[in-house]
Protein backbone atom coordinates (compact mmCIF):
# COMPACT_ATOMS: atom_id res chain seq x y z
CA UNK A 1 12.30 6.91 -27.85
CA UNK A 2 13.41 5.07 -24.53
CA UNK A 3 15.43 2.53 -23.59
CA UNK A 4 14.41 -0.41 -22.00
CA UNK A 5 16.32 -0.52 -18.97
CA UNK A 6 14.10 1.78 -16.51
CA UNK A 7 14.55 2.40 -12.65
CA UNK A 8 11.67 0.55 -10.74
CA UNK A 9 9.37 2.84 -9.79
CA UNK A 10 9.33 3.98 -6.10
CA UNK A 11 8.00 1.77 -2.90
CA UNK A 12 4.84 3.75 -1.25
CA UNK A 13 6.55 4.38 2.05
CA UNK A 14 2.81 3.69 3.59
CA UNK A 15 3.45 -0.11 1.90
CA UNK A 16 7.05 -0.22 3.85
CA UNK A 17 5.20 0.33 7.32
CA UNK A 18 2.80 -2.38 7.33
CA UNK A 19 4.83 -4.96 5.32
CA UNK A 20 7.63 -7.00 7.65
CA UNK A 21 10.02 -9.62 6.41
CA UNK A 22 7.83 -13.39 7.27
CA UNK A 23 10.41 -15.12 8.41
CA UNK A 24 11.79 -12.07 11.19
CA UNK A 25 9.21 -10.05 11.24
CA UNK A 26 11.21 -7.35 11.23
CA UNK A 27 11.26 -4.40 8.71
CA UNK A 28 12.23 -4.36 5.53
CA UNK A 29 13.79 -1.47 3.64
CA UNK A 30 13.47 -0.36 0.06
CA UNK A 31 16.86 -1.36 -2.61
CA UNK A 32 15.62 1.44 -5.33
CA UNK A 33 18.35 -0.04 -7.49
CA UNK A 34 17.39 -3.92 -7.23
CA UNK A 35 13.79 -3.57 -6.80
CA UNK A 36 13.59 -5.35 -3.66
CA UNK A 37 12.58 -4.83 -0.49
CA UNK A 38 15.51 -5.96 1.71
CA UNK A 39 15.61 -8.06 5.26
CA UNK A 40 18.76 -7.59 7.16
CA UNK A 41 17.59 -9.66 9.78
CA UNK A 42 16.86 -12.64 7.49
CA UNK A 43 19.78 -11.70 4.80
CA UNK A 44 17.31 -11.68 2.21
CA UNK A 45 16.10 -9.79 -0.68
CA UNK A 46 12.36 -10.08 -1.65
CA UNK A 47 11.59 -9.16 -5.19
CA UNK A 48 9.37 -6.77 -6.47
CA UNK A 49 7.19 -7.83 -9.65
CA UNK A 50 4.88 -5.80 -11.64
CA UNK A 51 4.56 -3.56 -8.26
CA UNK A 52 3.82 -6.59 -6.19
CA UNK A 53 6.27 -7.40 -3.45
CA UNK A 54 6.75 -11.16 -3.58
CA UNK A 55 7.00 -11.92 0.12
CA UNK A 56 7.55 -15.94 -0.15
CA UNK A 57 10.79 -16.83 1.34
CA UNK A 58 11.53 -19.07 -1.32
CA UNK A 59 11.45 -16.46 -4.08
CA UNK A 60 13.49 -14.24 -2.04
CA UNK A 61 17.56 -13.56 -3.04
CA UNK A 62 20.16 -14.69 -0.18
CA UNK A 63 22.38 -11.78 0.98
């Protein structure tokens, strides 16, 4: 049996080299334990859904 909490599954580091934050354009970094890929530069937190990084500023979490 499992539980249903489960850690997200890792962030192919080839994804984190061509993906950039759309509102810097900076990089973005990889929070294993929110499942988001993180802008400092923008203080924001893009979610990750079903293994698709939802880069729309508007979906993203303020920091």
């Amino acid at each position: 049996m499992s539980d249903d909490f489960s850690m997200p599954p890792a962030v192919d580091p080839r994804l984190l080299e061509i993906l950039v934050c759309p509102v810097t354009k900076g990089p973005l970094t990889w929070d294993r334990e929110a499942g988001e890929l993180v802008s400092s530069g923008a203080k924001l937190a893009y979610p990750i859904r079903d293994g698709v990084p939802i880069m729309l500023p508007d979906e993203a979490r303020k920091l």
